[in-house]
Protein backbone atom coordinates (compact mmCIF):
# COMPACT_ATOMS: atom_id res chain seq x y z
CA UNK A 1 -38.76 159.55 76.65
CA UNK A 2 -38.16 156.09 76.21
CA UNK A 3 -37.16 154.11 78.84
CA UNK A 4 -33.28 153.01 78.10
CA UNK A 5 -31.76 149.39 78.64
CA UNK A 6 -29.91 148.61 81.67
CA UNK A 7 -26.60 147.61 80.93
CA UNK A 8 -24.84 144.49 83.15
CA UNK A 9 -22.02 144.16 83.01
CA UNK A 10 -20.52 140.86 82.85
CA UNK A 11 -18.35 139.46 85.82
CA UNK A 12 -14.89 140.41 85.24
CA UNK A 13 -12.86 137.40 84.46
CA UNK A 14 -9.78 136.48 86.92
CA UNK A 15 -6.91 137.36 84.95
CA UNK A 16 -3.26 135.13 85.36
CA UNK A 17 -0.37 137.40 86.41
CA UNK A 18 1.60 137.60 82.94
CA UNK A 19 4.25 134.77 83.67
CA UNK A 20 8.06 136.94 84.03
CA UNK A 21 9.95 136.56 80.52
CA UNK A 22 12.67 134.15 80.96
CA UNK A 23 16.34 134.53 79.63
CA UNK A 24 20.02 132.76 79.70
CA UNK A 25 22.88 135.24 81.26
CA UNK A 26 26.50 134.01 81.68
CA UNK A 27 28.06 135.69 85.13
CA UNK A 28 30.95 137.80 84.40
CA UNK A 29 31.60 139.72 87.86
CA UNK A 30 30.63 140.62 90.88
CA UNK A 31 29.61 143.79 91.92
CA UNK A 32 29.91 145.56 95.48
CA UNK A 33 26.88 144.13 97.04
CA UNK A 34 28.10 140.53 95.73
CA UNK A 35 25.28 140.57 93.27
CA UNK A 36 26.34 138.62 89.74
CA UNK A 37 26.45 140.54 86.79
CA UNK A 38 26.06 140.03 82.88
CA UNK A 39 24.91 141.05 79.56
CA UNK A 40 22.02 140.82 77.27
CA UNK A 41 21.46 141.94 74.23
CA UNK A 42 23.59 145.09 75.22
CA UNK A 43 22.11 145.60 79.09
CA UNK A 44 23.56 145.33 82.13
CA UNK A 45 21.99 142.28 83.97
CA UNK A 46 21.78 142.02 87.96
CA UNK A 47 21.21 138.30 89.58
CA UNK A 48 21.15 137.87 93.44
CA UNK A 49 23.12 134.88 93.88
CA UNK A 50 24.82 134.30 91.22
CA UNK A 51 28.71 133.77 90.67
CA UNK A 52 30.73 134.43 88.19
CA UNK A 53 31.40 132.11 85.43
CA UNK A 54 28.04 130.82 85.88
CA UNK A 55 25.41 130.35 83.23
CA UNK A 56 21.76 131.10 84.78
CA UNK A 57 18.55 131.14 83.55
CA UNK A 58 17.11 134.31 84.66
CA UNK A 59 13.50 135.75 85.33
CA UNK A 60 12.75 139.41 84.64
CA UNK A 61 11.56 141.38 87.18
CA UNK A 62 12.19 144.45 85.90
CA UNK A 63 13.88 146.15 82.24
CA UNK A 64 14.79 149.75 82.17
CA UNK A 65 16.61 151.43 78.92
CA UNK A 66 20.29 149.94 80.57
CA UNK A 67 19.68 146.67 82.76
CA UNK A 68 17.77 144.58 83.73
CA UNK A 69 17.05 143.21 87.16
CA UNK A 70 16.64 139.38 87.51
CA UNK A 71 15.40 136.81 89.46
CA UNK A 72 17.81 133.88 89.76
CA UNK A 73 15.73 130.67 88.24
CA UNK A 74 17.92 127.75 87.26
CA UNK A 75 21.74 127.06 87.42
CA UNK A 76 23.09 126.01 83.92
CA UNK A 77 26.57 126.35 84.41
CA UNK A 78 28.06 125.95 87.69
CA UNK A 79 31.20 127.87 89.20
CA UNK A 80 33.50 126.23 90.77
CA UNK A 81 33.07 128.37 93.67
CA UNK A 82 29.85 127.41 94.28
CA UNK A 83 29.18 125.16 97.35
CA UNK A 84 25.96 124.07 99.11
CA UNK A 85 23.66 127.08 100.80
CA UNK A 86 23.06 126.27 104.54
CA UNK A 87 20.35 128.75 104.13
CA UNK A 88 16.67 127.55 102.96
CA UNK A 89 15.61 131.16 103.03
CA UNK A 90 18.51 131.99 100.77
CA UNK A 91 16.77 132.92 97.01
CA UNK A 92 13.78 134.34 99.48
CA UNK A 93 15.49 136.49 101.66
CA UNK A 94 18.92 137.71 99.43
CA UNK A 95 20.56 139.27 102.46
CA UNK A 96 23.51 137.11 102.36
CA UNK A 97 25.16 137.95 98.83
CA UNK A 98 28.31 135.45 99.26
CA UNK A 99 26.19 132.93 100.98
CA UNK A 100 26.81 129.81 98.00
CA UNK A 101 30.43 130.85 97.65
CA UNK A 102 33.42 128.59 99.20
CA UNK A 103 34.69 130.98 102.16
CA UNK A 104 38.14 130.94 100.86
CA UNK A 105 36.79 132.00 97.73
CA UNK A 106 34.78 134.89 99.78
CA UNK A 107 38.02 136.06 101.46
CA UNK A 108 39.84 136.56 97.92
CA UNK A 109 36.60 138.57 96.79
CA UNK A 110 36.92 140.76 99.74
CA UNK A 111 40.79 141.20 99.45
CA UNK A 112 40.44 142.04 96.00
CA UNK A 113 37.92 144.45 96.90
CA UNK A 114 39.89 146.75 98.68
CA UNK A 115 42.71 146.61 96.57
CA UNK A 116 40.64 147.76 93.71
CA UNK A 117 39.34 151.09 96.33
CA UNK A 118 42.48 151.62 96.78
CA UNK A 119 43.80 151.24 93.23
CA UNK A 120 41.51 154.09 91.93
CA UNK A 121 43.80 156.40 93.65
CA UNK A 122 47.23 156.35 91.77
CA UNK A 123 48.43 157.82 95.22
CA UNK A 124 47.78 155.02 96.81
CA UNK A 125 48.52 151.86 94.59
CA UNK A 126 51.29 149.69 96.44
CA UNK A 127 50.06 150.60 99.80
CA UNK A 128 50.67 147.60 101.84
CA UNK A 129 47.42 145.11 102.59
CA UNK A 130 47.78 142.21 104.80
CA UNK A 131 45.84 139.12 104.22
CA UNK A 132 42.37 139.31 105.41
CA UNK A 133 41.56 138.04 108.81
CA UNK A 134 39.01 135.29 108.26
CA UNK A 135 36.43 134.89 110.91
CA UNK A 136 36.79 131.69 112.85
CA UNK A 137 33.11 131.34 112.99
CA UNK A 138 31.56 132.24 109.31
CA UNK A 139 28.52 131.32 110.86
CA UNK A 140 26.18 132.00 114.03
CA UNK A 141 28.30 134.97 114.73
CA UNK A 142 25.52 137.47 114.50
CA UNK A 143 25.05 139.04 117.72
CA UNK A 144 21.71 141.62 116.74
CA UNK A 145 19.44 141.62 114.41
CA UNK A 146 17.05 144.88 113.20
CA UNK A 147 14.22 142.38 111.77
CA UNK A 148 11.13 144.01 109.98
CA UNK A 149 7.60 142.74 110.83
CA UNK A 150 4.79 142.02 108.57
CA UNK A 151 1.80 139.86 107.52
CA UNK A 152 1.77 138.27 104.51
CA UNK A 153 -1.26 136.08 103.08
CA UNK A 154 -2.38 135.76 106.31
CA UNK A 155 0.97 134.48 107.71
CA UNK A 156 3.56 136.42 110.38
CA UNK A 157 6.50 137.16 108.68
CA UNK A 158 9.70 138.33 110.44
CA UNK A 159 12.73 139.19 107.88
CA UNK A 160 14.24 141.95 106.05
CA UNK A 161 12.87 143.52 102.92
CA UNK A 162 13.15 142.59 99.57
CA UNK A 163 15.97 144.86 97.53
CA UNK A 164 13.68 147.56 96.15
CA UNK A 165 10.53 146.42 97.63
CA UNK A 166 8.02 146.61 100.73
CA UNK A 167 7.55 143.23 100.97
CA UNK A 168 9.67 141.40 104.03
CA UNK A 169 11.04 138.08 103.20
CA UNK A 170 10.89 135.85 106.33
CA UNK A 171 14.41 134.57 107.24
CA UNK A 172 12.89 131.41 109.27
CA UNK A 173 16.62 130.29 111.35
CA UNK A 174 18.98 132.62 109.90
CA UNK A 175 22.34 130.42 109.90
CA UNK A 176 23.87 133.58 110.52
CA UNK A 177 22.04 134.60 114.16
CA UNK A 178 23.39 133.59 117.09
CA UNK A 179 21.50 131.12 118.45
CA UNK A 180 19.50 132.84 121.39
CA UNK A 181 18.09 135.37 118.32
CA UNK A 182 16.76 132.68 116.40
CA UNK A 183 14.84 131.40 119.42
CA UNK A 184 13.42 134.65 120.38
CA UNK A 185 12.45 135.32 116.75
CA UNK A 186 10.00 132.11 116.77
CA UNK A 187 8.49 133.00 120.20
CA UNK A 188 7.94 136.90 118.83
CA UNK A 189 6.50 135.02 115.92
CA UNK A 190 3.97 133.04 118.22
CA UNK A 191 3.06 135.50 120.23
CA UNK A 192 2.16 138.29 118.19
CA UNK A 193 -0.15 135.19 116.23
CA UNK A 194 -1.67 134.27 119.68
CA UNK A 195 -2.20 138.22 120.71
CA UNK A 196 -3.47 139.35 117.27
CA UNK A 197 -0.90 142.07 117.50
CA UNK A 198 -1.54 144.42 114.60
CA UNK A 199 1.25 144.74 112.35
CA UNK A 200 2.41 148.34 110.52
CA UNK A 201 1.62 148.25 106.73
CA UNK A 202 4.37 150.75 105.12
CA UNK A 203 1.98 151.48 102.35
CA UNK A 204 -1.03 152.05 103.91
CA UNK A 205 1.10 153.31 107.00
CA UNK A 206 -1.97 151.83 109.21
CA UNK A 207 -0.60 149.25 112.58
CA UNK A 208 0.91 149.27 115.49
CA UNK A 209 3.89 146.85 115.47
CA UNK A 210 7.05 147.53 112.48
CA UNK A 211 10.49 145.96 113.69
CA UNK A 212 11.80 143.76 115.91
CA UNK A 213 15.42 144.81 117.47
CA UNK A 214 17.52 142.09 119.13
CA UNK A 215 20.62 142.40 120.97
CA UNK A 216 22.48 139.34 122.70
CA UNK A 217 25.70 139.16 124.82
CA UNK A 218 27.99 135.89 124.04
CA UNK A 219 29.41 136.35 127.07
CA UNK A 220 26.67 136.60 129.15
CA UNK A 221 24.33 134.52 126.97
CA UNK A 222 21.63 137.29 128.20
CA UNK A 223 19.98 139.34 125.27
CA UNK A 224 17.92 142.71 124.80
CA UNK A 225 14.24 142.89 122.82
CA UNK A 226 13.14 146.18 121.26
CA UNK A 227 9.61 146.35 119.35
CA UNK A 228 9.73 149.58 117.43
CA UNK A 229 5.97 150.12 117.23
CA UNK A 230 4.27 153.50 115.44
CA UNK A 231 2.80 154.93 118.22
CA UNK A 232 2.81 154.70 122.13
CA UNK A 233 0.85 151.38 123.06
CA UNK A 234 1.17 150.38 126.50
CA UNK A 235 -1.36 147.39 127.31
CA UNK A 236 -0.34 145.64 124.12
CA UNK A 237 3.22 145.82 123.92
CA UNK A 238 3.65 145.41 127.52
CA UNK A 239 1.99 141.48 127.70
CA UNK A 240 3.78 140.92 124.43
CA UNK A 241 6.63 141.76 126.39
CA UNK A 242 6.16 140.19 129.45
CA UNK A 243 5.18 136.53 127.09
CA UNK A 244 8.72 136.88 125.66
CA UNK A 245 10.31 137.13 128.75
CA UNK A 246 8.52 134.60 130.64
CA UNK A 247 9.45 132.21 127.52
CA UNK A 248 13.25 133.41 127.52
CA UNK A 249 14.22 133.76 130.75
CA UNK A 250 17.66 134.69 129.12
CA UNK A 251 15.75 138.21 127.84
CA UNK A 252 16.83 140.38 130.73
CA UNK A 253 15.56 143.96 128.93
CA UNK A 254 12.35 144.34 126.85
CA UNK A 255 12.07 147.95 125.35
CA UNK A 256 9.60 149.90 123.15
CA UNK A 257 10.76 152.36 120.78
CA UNK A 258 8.70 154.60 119.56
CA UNK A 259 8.57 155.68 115.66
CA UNK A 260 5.80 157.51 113.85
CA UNK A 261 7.84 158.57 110.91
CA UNK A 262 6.74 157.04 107.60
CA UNK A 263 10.55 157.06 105.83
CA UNK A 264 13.06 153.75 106.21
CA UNK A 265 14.46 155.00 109.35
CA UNK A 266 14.01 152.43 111.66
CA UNK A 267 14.31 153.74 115.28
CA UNK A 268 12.54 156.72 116.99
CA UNK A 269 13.68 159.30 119.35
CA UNK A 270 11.56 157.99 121.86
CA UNK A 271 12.13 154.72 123.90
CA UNK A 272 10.23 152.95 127.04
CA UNK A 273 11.35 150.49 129.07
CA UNK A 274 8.89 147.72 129.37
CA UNK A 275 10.59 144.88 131.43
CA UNK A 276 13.94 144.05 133.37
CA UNK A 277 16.76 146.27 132.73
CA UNK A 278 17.42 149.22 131.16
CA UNK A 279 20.58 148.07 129.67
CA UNK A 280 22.66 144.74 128.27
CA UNK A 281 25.89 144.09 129.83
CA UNK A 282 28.45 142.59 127.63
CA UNK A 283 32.33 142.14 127.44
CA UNK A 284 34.54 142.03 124.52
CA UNK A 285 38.37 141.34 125.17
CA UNK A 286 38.87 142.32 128.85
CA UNK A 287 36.46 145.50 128.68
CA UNK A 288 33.29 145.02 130.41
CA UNK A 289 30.56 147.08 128.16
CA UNK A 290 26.82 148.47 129.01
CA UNK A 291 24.48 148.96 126.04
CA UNK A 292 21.24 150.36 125.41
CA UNK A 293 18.87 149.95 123.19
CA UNK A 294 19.87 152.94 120.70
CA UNK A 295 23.09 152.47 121.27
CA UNK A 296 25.33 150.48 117.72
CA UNK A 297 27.95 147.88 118.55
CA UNK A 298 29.30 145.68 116.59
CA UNK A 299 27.57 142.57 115.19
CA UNK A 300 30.87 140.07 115.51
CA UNK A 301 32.25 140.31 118.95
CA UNK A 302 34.90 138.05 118.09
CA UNK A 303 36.21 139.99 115.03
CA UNK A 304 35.43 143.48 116.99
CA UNK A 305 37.92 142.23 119.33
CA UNK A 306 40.31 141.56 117.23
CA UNK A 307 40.24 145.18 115.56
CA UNK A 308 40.29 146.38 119.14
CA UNK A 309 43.22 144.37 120.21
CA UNK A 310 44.79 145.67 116.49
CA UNK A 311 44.15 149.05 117.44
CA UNK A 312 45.85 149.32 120.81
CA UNK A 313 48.70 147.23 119.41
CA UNK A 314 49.09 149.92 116.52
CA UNK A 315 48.99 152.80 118.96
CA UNK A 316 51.12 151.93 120.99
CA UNK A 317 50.68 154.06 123.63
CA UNK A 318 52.56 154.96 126.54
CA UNK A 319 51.00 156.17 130.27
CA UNK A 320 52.05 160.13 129.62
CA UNK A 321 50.58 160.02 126.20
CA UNK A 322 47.12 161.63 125.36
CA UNK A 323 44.46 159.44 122.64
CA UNK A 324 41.31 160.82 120.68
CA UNK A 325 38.42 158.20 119.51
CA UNK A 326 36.23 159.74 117.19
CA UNK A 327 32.70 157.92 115.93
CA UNK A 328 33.39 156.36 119.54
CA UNK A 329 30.16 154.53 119.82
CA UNK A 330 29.63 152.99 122.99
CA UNK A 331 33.75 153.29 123.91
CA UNK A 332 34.97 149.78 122.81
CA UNK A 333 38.38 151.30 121.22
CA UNK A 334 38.91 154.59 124.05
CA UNK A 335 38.40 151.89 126.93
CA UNK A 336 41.13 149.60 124.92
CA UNK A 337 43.35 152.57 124.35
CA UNK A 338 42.73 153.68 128.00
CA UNK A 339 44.30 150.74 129.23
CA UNK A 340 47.71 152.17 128.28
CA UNK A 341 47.05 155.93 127.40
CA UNK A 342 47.21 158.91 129.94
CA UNK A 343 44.31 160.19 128.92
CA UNK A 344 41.63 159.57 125.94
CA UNK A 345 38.60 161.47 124.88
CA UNK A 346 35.82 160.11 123.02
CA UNK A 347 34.02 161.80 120.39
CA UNK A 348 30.13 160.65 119.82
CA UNK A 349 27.01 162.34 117.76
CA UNK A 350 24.13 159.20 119.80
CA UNK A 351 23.43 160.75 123.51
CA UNK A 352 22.71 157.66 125.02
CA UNK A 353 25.90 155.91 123.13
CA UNK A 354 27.80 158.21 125.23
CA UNK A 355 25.57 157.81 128.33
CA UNK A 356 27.09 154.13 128.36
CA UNK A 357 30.31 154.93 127.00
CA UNK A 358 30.92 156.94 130.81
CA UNK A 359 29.06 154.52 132.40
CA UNK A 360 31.54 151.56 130.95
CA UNK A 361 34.52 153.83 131.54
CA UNK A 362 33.60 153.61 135.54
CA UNK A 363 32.49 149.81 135.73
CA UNK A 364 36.25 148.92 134.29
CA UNK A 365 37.61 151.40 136.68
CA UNK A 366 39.16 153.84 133.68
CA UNK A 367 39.03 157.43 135.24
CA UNK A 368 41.09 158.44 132.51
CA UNK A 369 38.47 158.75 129.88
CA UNK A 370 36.17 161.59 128.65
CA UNK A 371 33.30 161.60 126.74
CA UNK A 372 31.67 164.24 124.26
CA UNK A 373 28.37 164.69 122.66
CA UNK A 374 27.74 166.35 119.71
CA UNK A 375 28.89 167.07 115.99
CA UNK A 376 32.36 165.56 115.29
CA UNK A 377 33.68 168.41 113.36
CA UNK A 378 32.30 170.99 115.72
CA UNK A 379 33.58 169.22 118.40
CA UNK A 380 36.76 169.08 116.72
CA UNK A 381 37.36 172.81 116.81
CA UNK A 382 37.20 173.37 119.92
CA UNK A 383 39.40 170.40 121.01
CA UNK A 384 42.23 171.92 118.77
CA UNK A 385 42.53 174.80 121.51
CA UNK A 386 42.56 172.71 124.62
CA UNK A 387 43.95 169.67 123.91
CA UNK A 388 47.55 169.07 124.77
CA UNK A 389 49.77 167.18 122.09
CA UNK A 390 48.17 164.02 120.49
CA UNK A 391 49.88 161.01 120.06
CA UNK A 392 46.89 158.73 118.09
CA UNK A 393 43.94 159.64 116.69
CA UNK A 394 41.19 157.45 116.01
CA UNK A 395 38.48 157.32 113.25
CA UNK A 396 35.74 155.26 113.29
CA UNK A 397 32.69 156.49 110.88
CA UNK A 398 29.83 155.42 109.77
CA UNK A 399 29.69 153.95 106.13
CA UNK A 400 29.78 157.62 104.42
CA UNK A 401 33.26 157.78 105.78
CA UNK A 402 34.41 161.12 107.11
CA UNK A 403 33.80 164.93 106.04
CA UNK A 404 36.62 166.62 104.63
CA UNK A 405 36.33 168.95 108.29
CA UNK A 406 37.28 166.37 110.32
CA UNK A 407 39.88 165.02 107.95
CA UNK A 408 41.64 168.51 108.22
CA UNK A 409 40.66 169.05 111.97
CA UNK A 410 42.34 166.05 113.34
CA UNK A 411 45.56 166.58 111.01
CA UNK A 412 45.63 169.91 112.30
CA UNK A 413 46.14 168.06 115.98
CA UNK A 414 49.28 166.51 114.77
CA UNK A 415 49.36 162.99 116.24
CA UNK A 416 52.10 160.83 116.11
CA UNK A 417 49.49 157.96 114.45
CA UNK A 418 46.03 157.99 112.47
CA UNK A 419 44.60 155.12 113.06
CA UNK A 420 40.77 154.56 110.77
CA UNK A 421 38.80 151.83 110.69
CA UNK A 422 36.38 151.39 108.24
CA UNK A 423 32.97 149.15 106.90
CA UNK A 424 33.49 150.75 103.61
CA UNK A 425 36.82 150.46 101.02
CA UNK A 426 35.69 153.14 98.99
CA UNK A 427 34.86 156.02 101.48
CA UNK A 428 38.15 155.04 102.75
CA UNK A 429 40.17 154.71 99.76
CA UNK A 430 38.72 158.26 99.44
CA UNK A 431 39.71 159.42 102.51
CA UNK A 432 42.67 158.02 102.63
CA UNK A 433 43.93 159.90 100.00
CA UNK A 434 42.76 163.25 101.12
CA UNK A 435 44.61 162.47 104.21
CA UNK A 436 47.80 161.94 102.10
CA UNK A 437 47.27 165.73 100.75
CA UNK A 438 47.09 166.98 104.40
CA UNK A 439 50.32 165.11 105.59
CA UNK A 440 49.72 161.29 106.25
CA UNK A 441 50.90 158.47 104.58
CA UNK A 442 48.93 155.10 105.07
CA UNK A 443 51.80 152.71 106.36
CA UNK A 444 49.37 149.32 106.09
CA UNK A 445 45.97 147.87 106.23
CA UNK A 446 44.65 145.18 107.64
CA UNK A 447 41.64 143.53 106.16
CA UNK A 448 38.55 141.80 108.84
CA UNK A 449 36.27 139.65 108.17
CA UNK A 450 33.59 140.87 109.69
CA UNK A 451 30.88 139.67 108.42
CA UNK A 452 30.99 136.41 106.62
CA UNK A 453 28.75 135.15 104.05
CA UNK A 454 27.83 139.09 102.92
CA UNK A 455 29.97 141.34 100.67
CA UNK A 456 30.92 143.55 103.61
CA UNK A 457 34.40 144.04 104.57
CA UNK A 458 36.32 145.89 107.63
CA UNK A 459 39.26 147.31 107.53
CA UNK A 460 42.16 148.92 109.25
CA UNK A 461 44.56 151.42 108.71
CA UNK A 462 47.83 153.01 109.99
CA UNK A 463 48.59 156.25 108.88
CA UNK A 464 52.41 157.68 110.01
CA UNK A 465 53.06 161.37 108.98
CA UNK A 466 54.80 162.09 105.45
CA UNK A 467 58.24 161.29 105.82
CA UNK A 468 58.02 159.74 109.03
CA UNK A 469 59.71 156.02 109.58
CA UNK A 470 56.32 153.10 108.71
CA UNK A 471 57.71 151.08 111.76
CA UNK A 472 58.27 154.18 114.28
């Protein structure tokens, strides 16, 4: 048999990445994320940070049979809108939408934006909407941060990810963090370089380390550090924890949360205390507030006391008359209510949300407050029995808005006042009108800026039952 010839094969040759195909959009819009949008040869065209009127030269990252998703390259055209980023992360990073727009010019966006929910329900056009309530910070108001952690090209990284992506764009000094974040963000940075922490890869789902949670009271200028890590890792996480503190002496609470799911969500069920306190105290308006590391508050405390203060005012409660607070968090609005109310219950699905919702009810010295656990609607049902007449009802969901249960649930309670508050115009646009159908009529809104620089708007409502006097 003969003998054959060995075959080499030749050294395969480095091949360039394909440069990205370049092309010239004018802006026409804004969408709901505040991402620009034009056309191109018939498809839809996407462009973080981008404004309309604006003529950009574009890279494409990716073409599907309708649009096309670009990579803002050059400014051609410039709005007038358009004012200097304080942000050197900002083309990077693309968490802050509005970020190179004039703030007044953000406001009208945002205004406009819930007129527009509204508008696509003809029961609800002409439905009073007060000017927006600009933030007298628009920047540095950013009390917590849920930062993911990675490695890239040898380098720490500590950011959010990419739209549509695993990679994490570091934010370096987010103009938008309170100051005390930014600072413990660098030492994190330092320390998990000079401990060789190893970080959580989402693809290969191989690490330790995967997000780094910070929580800081204003008014205490203390703050709270949670590393969400995929497994249990005591030796490691504890020095990491005890370098942070030792180099913040204002991080009172180091925590470890434990998460060995492989989706987006970002905290476990499971969470350790590692150093100080089990807790961050706060205070927002006159109500002193405990948190814990699960626990959601609100990013702005200055705007979140505004609504708060808006939301009492609105109810207008007297010391005979009975309050509900449902999606009531931590208690921020029941305590603020309880102030003048005879008695309020609060209404929360997070266990340990409720935990320090009782807990802050007894530090401010409110025995008239109650606190449940569990599924609103559920909940609901059984409150329709037992609870005496209602003279405000309070709705505070997440960004889904509320299910149709509820909506009928708390109508069936007949209070004198709905009052919802919302991080979403549509869902409550939505809702809104499905609460017209059962009975309630919204009297006004009032607009918040609560978080400047993004497309995100809050916003309040007063609903009055059908027929019933707007200024009763």
């Amino acid at each position: 048999m003969p003998k054959q010839k060995q075959s080499r094969s030749k050294p395969a040759r480095a091949r360039r990445k394909p440069s990205a195909e370049l092309i010239e959009v004018t802006i026409d819009q804004l969408n709901d994320d505040g991402i620009g949008i034009g056309r191109y040869q018939g498809k839809e065209v996407l462009v973080a940070g981008s404004l309309p009127g604006e003529k950009v030269c574009v890279a494409v990252e990716h073409e599907g049979q309708r649009r096309i998703i670009g990579q803002f390259r050059r400014l051609l055209t410039k709005s007038p809108a358009r004012k200097p980023s304080p942000c050197p992360s900002l083309r990077d990073c693309q968490g802050c939408s509005l970020m190179s727009m004039g703030y007044a010019d953000q406001l009208d966006f945002k205004q406009t934006k819930v007129r527009e929910a509204l508008n696509a329900y003809p029961q609800l056009k002409g439905t009073d909407i007060s000017p927006i309530l600009a933030a007298e910070e628009p920047l540095g108001y950013r009390t917590s941060a849920k930062l993911a952690v990675a490695r890239r090209n040898g380098r720490i990284v500590i950011g959010l990810y990419r739209r549509g992506s695993h990679e994490v764009a570091d934010i370096g000094a987010c103009p938008l963090h309170h100051p005390l974040v930014n600072r413990i963000v660098e030492v994190v940075r330092e320390e998990i370089a000079r401990q060789d922490i190893y970080l959580y890869n989402p693809v290969t789902r191989r690490g330790l380390l995967r997000y780094l949670l910070i929580k800081v009271s204003p008014a205490t200028g203390k703050a709270m550090v949670t590393f969400v890590t995929a497994q249990r890792e005591y030796k490691r996480i504890t020095a990491l924890a005890k370098w942070v503190a030792r180099k913040i002496p204002e991080v009172v609470s180091v925590q470890q949360n434990v998460n060995a799911s492989s989706g987006n969500v970002i905290m476990g069920r499971e969470t350790l205390r590692m150093v100080g306190q089990p807790d961050l105290f706060d205070q927002v308006g006159n109500i002193r507030l405990r948190i814990s590391p699960t626990s959601f508050f609100q990013v702005n405390h200055a705007q979140a006391a505004r609504i708060y203060a808006l939301v009492r005012r609105w109810a207008a409660l007297e010391s005979h008359e009975f309050a509900l607070d449902l999606y009531c968090g931590i208690g921020g609005i029941a305590l603020h209510l309880a102030q003048d109310a005879g008695r309020v219950i609060g209404v929360e699905m997070v266990e340990d949300a409720v935990r320090n919702a009782q807990q802050n009810a007894a530090m401010n010295n409110l025995a008239n407050c109650r606190f449940l656990a569990g599924d609103t609607a559920e909940l609901l049902q059984d409150l329709i029995v037992d609870l005496p007449s209602l003279a405000t009802a309070v709705l505070n969901p997440p960004r889904s808005g509320c299910d149709v249960e509820v909506l009928q649930a708390v109508t069936q309670l007949q209070p004198r006042t709905i009052i919802y508050v919302s991080c979403n115009p549509d869902t409550l646009a939505r809702d809104l009108a499905e609460l017209q159908k059962l009975g309630y009529r919204t009297a006004e809104i009032q607009p918040v800026d609560m978080f400047p620089q993004t497309a995100h708007v809050e916003s309040v409502a007063r609903l009055v039952k059908t027929g019933q006097q707007a200024n009763q």
